[in-house]
Protein backbone atom coordinates (compact mmCIF):
# COMPACT_ATOMS: atom_id res chain seq x y z
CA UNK A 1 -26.21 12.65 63.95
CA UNK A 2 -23.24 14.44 65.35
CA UNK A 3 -20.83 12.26 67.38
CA UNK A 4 -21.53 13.69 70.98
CA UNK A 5 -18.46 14.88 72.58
CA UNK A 6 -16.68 13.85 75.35
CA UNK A 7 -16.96 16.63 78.83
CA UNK A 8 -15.04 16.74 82.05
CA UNK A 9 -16.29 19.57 84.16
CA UNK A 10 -13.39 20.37 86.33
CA UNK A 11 -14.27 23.20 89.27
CA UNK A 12 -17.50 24.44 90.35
CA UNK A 13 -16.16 27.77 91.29
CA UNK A 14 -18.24 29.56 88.47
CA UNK A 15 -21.42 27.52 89.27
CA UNK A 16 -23.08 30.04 87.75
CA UNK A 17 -21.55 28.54 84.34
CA UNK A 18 -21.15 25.09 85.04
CA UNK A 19 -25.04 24.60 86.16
CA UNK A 20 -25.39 25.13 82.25
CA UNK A 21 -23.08 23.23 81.11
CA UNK A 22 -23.28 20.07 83.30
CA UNK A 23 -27.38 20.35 82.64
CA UNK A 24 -26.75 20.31 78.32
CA UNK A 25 -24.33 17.88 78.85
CA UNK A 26 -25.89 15.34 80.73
CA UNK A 27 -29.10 16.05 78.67
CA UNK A 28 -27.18 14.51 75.29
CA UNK A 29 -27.03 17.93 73.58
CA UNK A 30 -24.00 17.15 71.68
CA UNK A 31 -22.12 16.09 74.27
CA UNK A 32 -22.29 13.60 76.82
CA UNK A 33 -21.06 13.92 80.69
CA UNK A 34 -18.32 11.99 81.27
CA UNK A 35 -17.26 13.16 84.94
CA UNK A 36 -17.62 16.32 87.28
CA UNK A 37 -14.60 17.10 89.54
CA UNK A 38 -14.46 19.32 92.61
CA UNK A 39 -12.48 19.63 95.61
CA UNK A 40 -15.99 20.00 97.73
CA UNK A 41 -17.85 16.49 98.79
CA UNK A 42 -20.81 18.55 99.78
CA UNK A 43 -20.61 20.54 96.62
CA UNK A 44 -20.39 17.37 94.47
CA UNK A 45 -23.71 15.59 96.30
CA UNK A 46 -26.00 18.44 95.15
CA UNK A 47 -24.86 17.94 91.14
CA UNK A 48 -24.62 14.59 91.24
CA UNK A 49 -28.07 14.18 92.89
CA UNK A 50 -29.33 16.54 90.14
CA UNK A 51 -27.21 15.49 87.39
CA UNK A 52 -26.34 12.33 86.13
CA UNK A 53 -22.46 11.86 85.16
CA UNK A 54 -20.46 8.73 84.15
CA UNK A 55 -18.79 9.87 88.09
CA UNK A 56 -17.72 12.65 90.23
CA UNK A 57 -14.30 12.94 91.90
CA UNK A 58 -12.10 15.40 93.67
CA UNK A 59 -9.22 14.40 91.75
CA UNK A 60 -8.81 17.01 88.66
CA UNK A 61 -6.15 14.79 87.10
CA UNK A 62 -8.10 12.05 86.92
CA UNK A 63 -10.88 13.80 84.72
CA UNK A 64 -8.12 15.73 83.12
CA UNK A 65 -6.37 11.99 82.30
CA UNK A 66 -9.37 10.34 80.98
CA UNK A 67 -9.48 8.92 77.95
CA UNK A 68 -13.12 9.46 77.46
CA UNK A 69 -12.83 12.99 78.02
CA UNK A 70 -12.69 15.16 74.86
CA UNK A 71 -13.23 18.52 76.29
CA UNK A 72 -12.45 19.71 79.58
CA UNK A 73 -14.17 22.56 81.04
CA UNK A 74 -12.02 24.65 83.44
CA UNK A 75 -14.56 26.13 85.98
CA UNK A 76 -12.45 26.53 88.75
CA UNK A 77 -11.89 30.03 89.84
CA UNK A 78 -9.31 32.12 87.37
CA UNK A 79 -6.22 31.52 89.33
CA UNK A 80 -6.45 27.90 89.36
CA UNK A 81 -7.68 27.52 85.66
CA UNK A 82 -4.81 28.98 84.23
CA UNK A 83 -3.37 25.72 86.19
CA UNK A 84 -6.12 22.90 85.50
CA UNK A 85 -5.84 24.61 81.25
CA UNK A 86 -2.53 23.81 80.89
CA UNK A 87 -2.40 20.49 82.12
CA UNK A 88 -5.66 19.73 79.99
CA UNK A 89 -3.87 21.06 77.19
CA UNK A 90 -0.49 18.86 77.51
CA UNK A 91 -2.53 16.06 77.98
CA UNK A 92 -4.29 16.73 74.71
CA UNK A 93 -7.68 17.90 75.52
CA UNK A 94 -9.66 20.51 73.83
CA UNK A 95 -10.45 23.29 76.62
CA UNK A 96 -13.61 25.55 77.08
CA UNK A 97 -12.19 27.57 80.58
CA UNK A 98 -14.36 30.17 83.08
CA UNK A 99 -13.80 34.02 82.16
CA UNK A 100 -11.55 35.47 82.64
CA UNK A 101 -9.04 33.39 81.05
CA UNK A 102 -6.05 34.34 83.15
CA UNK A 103 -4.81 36.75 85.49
CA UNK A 104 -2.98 38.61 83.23
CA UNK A 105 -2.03 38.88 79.92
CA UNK A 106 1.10 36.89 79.78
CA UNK A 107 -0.51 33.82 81.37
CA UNK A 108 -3.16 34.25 78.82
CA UNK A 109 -0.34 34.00 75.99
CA UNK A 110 0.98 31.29 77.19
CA UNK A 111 -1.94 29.24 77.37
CA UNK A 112 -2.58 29.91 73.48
CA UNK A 113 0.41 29.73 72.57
CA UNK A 114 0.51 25.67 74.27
CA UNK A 115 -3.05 25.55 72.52
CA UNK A 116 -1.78 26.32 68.81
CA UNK A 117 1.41 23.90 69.63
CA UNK A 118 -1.17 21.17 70.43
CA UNK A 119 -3.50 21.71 67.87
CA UNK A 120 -6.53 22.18 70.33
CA UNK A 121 -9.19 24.34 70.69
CA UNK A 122 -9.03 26.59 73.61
CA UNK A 123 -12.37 28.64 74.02
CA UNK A 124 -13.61 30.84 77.08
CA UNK A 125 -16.97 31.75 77.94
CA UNK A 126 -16.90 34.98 77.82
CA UNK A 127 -17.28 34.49 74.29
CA UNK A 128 -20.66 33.45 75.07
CA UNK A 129 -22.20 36.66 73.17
CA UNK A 130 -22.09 35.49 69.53
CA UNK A 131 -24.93 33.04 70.01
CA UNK A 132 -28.47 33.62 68.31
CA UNK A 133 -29.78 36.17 69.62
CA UNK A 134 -27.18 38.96 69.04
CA UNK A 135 -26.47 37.50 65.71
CA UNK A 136 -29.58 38.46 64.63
CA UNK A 137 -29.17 41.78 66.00
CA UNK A 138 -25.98 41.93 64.36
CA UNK A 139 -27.80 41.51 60.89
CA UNK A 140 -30.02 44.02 61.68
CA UNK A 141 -27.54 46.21 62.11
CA UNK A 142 -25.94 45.46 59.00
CA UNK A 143 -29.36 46.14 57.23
CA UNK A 144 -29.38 49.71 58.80
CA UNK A 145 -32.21 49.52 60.90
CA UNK A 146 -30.83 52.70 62.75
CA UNK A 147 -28.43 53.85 60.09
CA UNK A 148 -25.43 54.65 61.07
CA UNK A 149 -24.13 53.14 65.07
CA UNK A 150 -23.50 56.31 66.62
CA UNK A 151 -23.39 54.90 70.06
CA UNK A 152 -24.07 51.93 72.80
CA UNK A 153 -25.31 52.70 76.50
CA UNK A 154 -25.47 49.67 78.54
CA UNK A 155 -26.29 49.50 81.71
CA UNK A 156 -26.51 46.19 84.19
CA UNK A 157 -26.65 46.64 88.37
CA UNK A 158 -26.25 42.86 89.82
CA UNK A 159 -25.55 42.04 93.80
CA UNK A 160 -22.84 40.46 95.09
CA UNK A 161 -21.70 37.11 93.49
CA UNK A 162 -22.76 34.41 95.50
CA UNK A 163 -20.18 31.62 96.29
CA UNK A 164 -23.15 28.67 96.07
CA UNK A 165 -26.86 28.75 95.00
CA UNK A 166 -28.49 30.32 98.00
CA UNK A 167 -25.19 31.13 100.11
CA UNK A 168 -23.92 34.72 100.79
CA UNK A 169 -20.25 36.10 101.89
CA UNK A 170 -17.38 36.06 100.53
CA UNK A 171 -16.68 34.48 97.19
CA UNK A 172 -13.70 33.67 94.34
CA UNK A 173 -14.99 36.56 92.29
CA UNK A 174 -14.12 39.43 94.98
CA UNK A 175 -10.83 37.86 96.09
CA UNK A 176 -7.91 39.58 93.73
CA UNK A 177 -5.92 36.77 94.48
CA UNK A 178 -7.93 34.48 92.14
CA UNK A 179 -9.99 37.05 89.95
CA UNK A 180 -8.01 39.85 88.14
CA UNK A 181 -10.44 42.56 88.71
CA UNK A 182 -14.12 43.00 90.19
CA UNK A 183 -17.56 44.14 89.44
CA UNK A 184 -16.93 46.21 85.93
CA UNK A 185 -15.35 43.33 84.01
CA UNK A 186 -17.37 40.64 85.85
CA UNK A 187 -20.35 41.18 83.17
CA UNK A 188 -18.57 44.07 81.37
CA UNK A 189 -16.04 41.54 79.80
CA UNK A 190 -18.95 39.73 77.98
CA UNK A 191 -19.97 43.25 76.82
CA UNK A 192 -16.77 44.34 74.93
CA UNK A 193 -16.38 40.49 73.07
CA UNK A 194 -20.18 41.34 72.36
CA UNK A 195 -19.76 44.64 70.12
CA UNK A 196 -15.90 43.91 69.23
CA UNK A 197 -18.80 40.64 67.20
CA UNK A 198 -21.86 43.38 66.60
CA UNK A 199 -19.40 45.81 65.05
CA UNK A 200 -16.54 44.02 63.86
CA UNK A 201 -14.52 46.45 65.11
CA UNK A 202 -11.99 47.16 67.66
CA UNK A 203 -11.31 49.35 70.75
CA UNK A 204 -9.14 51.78 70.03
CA UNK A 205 -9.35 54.29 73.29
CA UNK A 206 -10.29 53.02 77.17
CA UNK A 207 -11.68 55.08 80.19
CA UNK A 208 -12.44 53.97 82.74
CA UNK A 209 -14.15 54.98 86.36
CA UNK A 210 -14.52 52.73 89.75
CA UNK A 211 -15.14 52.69 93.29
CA UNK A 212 -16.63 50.88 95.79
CA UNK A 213 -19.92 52.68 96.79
CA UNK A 214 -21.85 49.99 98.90
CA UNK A 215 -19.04 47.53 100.03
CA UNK A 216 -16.10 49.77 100.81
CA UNK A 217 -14.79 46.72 102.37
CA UNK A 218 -14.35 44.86 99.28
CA UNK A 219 -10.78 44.80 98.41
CA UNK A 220 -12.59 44.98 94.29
CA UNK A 221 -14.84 47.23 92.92
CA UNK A 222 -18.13 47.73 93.20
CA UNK A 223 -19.14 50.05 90.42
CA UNK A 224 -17.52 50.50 87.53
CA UNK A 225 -18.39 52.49 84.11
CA UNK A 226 -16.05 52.81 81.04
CA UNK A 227 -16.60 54.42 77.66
CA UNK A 228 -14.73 52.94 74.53
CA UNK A 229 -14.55 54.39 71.70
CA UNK A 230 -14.49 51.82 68.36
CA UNK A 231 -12.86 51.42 65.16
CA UNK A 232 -15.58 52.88 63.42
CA UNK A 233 -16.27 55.81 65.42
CA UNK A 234 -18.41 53.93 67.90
CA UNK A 235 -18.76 55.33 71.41
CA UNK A 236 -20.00 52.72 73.70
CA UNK A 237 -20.94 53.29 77.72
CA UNK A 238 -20.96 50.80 79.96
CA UNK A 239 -21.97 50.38 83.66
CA UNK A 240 -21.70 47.67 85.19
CA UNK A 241 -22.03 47.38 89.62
CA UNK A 242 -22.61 44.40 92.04
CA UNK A 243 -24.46 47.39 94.18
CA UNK A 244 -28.21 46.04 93.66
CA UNK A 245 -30.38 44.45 95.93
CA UNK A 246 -33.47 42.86 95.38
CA UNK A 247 -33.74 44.42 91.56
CA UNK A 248 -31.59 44.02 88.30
CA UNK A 249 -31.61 46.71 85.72
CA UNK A 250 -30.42 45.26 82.63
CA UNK A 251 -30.94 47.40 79.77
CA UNK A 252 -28.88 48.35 76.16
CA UNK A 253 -29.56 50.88 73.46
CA UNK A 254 -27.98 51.27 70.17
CA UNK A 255 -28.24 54.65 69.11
CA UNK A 256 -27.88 55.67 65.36
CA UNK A 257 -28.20 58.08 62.80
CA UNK A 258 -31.96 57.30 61.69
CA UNK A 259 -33.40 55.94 65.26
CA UNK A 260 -32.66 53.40 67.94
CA UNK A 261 -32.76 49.47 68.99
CA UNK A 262 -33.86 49.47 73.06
CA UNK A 263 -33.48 45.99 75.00
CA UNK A 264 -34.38 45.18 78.26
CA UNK A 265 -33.29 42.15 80.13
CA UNK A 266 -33.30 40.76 83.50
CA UNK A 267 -35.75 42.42 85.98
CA UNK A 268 -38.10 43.87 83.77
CA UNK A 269 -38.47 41.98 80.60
CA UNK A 270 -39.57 44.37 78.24
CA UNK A 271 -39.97 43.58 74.81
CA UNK A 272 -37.02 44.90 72.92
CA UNK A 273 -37.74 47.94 70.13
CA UNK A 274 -36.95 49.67 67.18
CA UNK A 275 -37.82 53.37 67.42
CA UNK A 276 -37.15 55.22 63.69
CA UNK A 277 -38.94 58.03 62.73
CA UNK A 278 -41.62 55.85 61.40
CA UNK A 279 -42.75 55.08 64.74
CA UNK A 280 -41.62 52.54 67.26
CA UNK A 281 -42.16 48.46 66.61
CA UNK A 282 -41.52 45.65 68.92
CA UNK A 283 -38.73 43.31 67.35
CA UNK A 284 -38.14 39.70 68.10
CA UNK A 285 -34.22 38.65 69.27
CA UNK A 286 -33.68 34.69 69.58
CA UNK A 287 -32.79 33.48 72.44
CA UNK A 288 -29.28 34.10 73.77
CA UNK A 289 -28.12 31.38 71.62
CA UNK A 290 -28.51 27.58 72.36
CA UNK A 291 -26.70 25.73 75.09
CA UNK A 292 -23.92 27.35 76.90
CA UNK A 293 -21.76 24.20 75.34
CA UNK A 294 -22.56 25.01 71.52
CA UNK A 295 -19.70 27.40 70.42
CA UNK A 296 -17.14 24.95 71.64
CA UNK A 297 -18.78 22.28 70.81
CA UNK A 298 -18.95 23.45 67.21
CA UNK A 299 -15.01 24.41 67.13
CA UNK A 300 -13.60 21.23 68.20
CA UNK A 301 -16.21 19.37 65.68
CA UNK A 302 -15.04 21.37 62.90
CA UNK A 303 -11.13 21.12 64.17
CA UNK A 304 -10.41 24.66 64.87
CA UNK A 305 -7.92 25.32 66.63
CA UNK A 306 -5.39 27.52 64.86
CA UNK A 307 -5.83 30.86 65.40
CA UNK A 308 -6.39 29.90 68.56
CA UNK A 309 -10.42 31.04 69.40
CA UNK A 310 -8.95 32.01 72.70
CA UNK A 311 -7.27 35.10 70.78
CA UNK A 312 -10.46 36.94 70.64
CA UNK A 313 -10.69 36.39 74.42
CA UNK A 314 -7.37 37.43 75.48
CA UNK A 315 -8.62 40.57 73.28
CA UNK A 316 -11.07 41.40 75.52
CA UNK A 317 -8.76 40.67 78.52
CA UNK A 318 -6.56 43.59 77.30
CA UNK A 319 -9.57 45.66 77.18
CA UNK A 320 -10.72 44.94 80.79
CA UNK A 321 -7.15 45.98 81.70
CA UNK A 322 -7.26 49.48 79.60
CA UNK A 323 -10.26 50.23 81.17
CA UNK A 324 -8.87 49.54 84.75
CA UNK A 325 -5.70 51.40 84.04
CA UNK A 326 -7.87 54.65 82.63
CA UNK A 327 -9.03 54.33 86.32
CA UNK A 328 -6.22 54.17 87.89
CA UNK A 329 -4.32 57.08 86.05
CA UNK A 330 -7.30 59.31 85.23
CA UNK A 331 -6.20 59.44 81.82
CA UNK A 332 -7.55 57.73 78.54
CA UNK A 333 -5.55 54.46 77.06
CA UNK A 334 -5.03 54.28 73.52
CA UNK A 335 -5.39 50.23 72.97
């Protein structure tokens, strides 16, 4: 049996994440709970009543210092996990941190280049799209189910984040001060490391188009949509909003030269398909891979940590950014 692995949880910003992560890790799944920091008393009670850790604290450096934490994960909002990264890093801890990994680029090379000096694996979830199911989709690719990619259309409408299980108004992820964009890269981010894996190619032109059309307010955006065009003469569209309510389209088609792969996820749950001109057959896709813990969990077991995993993520950072400078010049940006 695999020796289970040490986790801190620092920050419950990105509950959304952690929920996952503190559940797998307090179930034994490879890793074992060691402690769950957060600078919110109340916020603390509901995990820990839920959740059963070695102990919760709101001292970060504490978890961060603790000798029987292995891994810490960096949930805190963006800002601050640039922050809580680097002193997990020095203090020689593998890190799995929220997504984005930093507010901009040159924070995000910092941070790897600490991780490669320390030999330690820094991961970020937005990396989260490799898992089972898409690697199956990725073979099937590779077997030419459609032929040739021609092109991606992906489409997902969410509401607005919310800052706690059953809380609205303001949150982390619509405050530019501690997320470096809004409602586009939110999901869109896990979209672009998703084909850069399908494809194994890269991004090689950005648009971009955004606006706020529900929550002018919002000092982020509310819509986005971008087309990239791949390596391999891929053209992928993406939309992704925070303008639903009460409904969540979720849906992706690969288009190709002899037919098409259609998934549906979220609100309606249709089966996913293969449509050739043979007719059209349901296909099964795994699940989206596992625990949320598994990829890192798997790195820091086998010792990888040079390249720095974290590269492919600060990768899809400089996408993000393409996409939102497109917008903000009008014009396309050659990656």
């Amino acid at each position: 049996m695999a020796r289970q692995i040490g986790v801190g949880v620092v920050g419950l910003d990105h509950w959304y994440t952690a929920f996952g992560v503190v559940e797998q890790a307090a179930r034994g799944q490879g890793a074992r709970l060691v402690a769950v920091a957060d600078k919110s008393r109340k916020r603390l009670g509901e995990v820990a009543a839920k959740y059963k850790a070695g102990y919760v604290t709101t001292d970060f450096e504490k978890v961060i210092g603790d000798p029987n934490v292995d891994l810490v994960c960096s949930l805190v909002n963006t800002r601050d996990s640039v922050a809580v990264t680097r002193e997990a890093l020095k203090a020689g801890k593998h890190v799995a941190c929220v997504k984005p990994m930093a507010m901009t680029l040159r924070q995000a090379d910092a941070l790897i280049a600490l991780a490669e000096k320390q030999d330690r694996v820094l991961w970020s979830f937005d990396q989260l799209g490799r898992g089972r199911a898409n690697a199956e989709l990725k073979s099937l690719l590779k077997r030419g189910a459609i032929g040739e990619p021609l092109s991606l259309f992906q489409t997902m409408w969410s509401g607005l984040p919310k800052p706690w299980p059953g809380k609205t108004g303001p949150s982390w992820w619509t405050d530019p001060k501690r997320a470096p964009f809004g409602a586009w890269a939110d999901h869109g981010i896990y979209t672009i490391d998703m084909l850069r894996f399908l494809f194994e190619a890269e991004v090689e032109v950005a648009h971009g188009e955004i606006g706020n059309l529900v929550y002018p307010d919002l000092k982020v955006e509310d819509y986005g949509l971008a087309t990239l065009r791949f390596s391999n003469g891929v053209v992928a569209v993406i939309e992704d909003t925070w303008t639903a309510a009460g409904f969540w389209p979720h849906w992706t088609k690969f288009v190709g030269t002899k037919g098409v792969i259609h998934i549906e996820r979220g609100a309606y749950g249709d089966q996913p398909v293969l449509a050739t001109a043979k007719g059209v057959k349901p296909i099964k896709l795994g699940q989206r891979g596992g625990g949320l813990l598994d990829p890192v969990l798997a790195l820091v077991r086998k010792g990888v940590a040079k390249p720095s995993p974290a590269r492919e993520s600060r990768t899809n950072l400089a996408i993000a950014f393409a996409v939102y400078r497109s917008a903000a010049t009008g014009r396309y940006v050659r990656m």
